[in-house]
C-alpha atoms as a PDB file:
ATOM      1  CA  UNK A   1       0.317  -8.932 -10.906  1.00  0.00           C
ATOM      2  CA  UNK A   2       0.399  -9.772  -7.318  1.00  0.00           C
ATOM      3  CA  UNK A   3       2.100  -8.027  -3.892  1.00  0.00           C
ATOM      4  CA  UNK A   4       3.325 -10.043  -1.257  1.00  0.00           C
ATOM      5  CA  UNK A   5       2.987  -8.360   1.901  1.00  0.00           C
ATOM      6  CA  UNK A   6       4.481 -10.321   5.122  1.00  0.00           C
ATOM      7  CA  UNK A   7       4.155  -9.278   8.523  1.00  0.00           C
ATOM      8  CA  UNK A   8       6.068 -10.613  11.327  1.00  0.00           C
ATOM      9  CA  UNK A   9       5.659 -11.023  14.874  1.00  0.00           C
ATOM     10  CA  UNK A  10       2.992  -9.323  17.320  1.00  0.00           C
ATOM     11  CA  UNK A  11       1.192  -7.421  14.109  1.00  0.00           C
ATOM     12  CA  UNK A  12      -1.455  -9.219  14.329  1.00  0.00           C
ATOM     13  CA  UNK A  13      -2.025  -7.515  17.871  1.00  0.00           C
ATOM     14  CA  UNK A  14      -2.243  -4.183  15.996  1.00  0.00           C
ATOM     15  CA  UNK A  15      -4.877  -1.642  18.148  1.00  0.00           C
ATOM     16  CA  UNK A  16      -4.477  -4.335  21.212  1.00  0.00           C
ATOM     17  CA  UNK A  17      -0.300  -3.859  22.218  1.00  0.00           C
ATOM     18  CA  UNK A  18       0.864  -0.365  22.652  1.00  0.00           C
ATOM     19  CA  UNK A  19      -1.348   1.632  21.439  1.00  0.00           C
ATOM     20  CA  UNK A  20       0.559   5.259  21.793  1.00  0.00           C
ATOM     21  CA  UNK A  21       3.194   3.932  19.462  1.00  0.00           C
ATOM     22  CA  UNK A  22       0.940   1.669  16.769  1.00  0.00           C
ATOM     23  CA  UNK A  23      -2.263   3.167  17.322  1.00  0.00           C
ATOM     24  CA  UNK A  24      -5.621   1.781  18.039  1.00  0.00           C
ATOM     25  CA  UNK A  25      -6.618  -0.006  14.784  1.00  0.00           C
ATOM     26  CA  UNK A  26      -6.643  -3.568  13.800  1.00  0.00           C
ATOM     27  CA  UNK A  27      -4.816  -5.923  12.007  1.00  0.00           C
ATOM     28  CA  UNK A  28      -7.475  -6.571  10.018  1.00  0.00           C
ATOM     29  CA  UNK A  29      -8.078  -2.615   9.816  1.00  0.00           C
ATOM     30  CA  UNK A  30      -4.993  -3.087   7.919  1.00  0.00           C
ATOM     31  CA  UNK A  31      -5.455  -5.975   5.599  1.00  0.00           C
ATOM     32  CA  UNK A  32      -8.709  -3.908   4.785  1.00  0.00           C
ATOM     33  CA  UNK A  33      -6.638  -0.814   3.943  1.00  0.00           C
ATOM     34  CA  UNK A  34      -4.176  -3.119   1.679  1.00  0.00           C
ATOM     35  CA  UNK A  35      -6.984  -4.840   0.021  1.00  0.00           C
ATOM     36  CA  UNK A  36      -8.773  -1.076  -1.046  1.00  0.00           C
ATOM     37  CA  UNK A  37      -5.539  -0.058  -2.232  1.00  0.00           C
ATOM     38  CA  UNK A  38      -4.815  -3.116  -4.243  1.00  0.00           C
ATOM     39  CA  UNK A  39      -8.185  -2.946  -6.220  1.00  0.00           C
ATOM     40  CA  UNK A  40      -7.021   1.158  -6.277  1.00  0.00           C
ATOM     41  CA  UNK A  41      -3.751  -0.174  -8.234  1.00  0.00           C
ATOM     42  CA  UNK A  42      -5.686  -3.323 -10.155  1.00  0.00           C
ATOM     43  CA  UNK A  43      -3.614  -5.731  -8.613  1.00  0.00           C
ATOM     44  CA  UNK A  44      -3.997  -8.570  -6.144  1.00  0.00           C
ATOM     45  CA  UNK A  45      -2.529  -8.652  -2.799  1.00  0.00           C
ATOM     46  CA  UNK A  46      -1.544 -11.223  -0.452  1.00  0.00           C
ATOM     47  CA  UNK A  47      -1.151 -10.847   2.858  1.00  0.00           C
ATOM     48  CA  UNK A  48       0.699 -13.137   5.253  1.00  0.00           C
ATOM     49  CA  UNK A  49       0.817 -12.676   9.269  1.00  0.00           C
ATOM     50  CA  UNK A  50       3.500 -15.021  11.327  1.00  0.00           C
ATOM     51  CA  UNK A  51       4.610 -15.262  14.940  1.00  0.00           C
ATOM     52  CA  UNK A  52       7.402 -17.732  13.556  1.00  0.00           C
ATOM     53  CA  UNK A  53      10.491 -16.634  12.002  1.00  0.00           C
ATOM     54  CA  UNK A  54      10.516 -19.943   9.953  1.00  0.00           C
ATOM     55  CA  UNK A  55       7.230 -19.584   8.767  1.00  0.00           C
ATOM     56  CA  UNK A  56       7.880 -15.997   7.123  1.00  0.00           C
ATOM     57  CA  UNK A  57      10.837 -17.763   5.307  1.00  0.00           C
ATOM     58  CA  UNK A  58       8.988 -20.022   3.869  1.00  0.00           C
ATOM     59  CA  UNK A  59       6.599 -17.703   2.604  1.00  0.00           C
ATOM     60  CA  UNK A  60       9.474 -15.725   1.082  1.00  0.00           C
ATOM     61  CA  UNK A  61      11.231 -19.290  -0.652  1.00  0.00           C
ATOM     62  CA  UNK A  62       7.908 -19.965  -1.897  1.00  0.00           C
ATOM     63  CA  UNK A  63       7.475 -16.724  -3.591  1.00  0.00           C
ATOM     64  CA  UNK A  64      10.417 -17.319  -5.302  1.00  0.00           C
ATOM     65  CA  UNK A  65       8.292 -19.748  -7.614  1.00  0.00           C
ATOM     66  CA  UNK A  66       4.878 -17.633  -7.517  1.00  0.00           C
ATOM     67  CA  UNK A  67       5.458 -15.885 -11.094  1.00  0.00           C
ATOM     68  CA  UNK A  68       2.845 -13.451 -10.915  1.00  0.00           C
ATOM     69  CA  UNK A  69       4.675 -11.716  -7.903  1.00  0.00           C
ATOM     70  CA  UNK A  70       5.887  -8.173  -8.743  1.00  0.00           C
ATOM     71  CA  UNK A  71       7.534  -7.488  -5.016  1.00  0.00           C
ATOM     72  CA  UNK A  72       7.044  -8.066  -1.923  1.00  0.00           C
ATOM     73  CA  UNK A  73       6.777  -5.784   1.162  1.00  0.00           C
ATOM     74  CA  UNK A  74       7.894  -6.997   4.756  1.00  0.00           C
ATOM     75  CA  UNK A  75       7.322  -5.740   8.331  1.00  0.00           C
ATOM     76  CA  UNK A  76       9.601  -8.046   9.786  1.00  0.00           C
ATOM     77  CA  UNK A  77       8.547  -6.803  13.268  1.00  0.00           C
ATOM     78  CA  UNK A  78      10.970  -7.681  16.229  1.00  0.00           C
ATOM     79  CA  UNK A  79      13.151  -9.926  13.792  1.00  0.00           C
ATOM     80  CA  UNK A  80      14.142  -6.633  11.582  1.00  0.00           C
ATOM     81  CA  UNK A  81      16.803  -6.069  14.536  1.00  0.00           C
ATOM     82  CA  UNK A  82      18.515  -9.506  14.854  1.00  0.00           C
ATOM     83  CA  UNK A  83      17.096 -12.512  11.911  1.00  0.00           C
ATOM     84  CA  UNK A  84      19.740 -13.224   9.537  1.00  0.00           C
ATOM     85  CA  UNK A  85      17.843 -16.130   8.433  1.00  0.00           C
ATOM     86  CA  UNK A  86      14.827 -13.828   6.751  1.00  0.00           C
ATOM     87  CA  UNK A  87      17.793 -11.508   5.664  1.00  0.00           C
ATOM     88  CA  UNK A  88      19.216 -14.498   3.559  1.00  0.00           C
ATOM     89  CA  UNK A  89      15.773 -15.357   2.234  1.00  0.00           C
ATOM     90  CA  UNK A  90      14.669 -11.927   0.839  1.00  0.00           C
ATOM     91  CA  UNK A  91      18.155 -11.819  -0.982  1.00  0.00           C
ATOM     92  CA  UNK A  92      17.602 -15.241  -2.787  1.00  0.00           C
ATOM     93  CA  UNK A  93      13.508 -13.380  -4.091  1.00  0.00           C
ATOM     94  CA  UNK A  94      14.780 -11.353  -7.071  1.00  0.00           C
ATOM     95  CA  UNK A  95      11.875  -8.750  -7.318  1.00  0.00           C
ATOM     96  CA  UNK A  96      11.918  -5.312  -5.286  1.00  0.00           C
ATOM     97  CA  UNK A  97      11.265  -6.028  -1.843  1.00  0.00           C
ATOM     98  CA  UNK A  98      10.462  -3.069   0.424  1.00  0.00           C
ATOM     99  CA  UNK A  99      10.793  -3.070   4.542  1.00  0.00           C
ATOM    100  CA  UNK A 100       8.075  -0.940   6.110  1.00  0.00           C
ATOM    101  CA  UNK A 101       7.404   0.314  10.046  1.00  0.00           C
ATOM    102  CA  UNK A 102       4.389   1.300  11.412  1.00  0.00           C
ATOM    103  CA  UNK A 103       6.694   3.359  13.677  1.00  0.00           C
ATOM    104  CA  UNK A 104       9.794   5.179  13.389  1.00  0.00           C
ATOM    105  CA  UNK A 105      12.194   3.102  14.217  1.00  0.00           C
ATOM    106  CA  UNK A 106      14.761   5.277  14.245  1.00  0.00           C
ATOM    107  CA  UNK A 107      13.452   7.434  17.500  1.00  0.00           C
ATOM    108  CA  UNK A 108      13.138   4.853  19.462  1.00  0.00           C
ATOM    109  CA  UNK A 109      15.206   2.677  21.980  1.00  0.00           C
ATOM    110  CA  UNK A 110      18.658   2.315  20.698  1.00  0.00           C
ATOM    111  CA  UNK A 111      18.639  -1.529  19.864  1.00  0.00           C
ATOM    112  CA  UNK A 112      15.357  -1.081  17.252  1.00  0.00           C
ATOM    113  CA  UNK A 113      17.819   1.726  14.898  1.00  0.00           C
ATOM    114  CA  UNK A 114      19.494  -1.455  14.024  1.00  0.00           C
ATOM    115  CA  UNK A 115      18.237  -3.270  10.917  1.00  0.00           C
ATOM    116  CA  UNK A 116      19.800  -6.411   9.707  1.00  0.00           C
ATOM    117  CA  UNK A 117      16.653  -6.950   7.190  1.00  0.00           C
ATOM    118  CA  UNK A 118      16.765  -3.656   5.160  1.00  0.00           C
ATOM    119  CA  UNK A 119      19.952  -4.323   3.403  1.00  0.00           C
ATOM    120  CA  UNK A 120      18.240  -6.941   1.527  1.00  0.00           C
ATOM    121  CA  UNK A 121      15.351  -4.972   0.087  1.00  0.00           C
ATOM    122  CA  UNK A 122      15.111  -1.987  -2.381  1.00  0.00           C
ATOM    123  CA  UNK A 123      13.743   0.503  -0.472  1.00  0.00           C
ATOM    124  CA  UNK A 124      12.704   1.371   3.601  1.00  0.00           C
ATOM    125  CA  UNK A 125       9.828   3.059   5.409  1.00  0.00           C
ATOM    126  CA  UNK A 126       9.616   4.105   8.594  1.00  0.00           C
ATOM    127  CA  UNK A 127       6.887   6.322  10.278  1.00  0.00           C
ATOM    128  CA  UNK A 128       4.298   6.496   8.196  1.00  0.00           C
ATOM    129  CA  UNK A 129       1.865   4.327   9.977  1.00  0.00           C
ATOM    130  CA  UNK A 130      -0.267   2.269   8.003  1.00  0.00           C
ATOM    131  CA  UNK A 131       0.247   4.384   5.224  1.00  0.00           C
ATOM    132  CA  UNK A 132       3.635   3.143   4.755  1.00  0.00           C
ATOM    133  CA  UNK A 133       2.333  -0.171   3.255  1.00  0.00           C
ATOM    134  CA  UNK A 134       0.558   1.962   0.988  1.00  0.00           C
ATOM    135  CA  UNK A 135       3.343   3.767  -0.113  1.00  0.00           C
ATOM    136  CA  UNK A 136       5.620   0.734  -0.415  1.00  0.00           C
ATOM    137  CA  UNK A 137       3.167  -0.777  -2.532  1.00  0.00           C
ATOM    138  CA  UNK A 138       2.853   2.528  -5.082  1.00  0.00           C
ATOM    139  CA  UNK A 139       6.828   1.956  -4.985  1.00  0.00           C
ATOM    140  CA  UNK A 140       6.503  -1.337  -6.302  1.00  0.00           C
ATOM    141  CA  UNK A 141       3.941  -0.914  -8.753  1.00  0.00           C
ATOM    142  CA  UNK A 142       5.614   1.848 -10.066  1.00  0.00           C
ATOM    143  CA  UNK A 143       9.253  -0.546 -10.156  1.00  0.00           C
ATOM    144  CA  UNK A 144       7.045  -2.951 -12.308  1.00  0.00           C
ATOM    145  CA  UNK A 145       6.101  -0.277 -14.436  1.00  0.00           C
ATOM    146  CA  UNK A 146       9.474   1.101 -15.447  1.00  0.00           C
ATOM    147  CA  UNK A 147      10.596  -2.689 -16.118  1.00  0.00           C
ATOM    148  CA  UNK A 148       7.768  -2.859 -18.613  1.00  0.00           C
ATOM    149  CA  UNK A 149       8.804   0.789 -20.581  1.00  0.00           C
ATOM    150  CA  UNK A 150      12.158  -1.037 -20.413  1.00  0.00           C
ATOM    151  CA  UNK A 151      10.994  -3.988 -22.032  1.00  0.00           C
ATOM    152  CA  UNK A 152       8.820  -2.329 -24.513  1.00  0.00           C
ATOM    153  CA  UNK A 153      11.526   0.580 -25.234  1.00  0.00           C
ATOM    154  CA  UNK A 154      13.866  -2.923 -26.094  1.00  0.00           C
ATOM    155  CA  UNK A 155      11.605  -4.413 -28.121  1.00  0.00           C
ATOM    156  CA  UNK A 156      10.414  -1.297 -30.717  1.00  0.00           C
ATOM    157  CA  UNK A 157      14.027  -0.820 -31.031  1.00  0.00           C
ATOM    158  CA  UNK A 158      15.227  -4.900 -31.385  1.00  0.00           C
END
C-alpha cells in the first residue's frame, strides 16, 4: 500500500519563506515526519515536490497506473486558488485524494479562501501545520480499510 503525497509550489522553501505563517522547519523536516508516520501505519510513502504545475499533473496521470496507490494527498500550494488543470487531473485518479494546508487558509487574504482544487478530493485540511499531512494520511488509511471490511463483508456473504 502506498500514499502519494504531492506538494506544489514554494514548499520546498518550508522554514526559509515566511516563517510566522509556515513556521521555521524544513521541507525535508517534513518528508522526515511523513516517512516516521508511514513506517507508524506500515505503508510506503512517496513524496513529490514541484515548482511546475505540469509536472504535479503528471505525477497525478501517472498514479493513475501505480496499483499499489491507496490515495493521494496534495498541497497544491499557490495553484489551490486558480489551476483547473490539476483540478481535472485529481478527478480522472479514482482513490481518495485529500487537500491539506500548512496554514489556514481560510483567515487569510481574501483571494487564498478560494479553492478550485478541493472539489476534486474527498476530504480538506487546513491549519493543522504539518500535522495535517499526518492526519490526511490516517484518513486515507483508514478509507482503505473500510473498502477492505467491504470487500471481505461481500465475500463471506457471496
Amino acid at each position: 500500500m502506498k500514499i502519494l503525497v504531492l506538494n506544489g509550489p514554494n514548499l520546498n522553501f518550508l522554514g526559509i519563506r515566511e516563517k510566522d505563517i509556515y513556521g521555521t522547519a524544513s521541507y525535508n523536516s517534513l518528508v522526515q515526519m511523513i516517512q516516521k508516520k508511514a513506517q507508524e501505519l506500515n505503508i510506503v510513502v512517496e513524496c513529490y515536490q514541484s515548482n511546475h504545475e505540469g509536472a504535479i499533473i503528471d505525477k497525478l496521470q501517472q498514479s493513475y497506473y501505480d496499483k499499489d496507490i491507496i490515495g493521494v494527498v496534495i498541497n497544491p500550494g499557490a495553484y489551490t486558488h486558480y489551476s483547473y488543470a490539476i483540478h481535472d487531473a485529481l478527478r480522472s485518479v479514482f482513490v481518495p485524494k485529500v487537500e491539506v494546508h500548512i496554514s489556514d487558509i481560510n483567515s487569510r487574504e481574501a483571494f487564498r479562501k478560494v479553492s478550485v482544487t478541493a472539489p476534486a478530493c474527498d476530504k480538506q485540511i487546513v491549519g493543522h501545520g504539518f500535522d495535517g499531512y499526518l492526519e490526511a494520511m490516517e484518513y486515507i488509511c483508514s478509507r482503505q480499510m473500510e473498502n477492505e471490511d467491504q470487500a471481505g463483508d461481500s465475500a463471506s456473504r457471496g
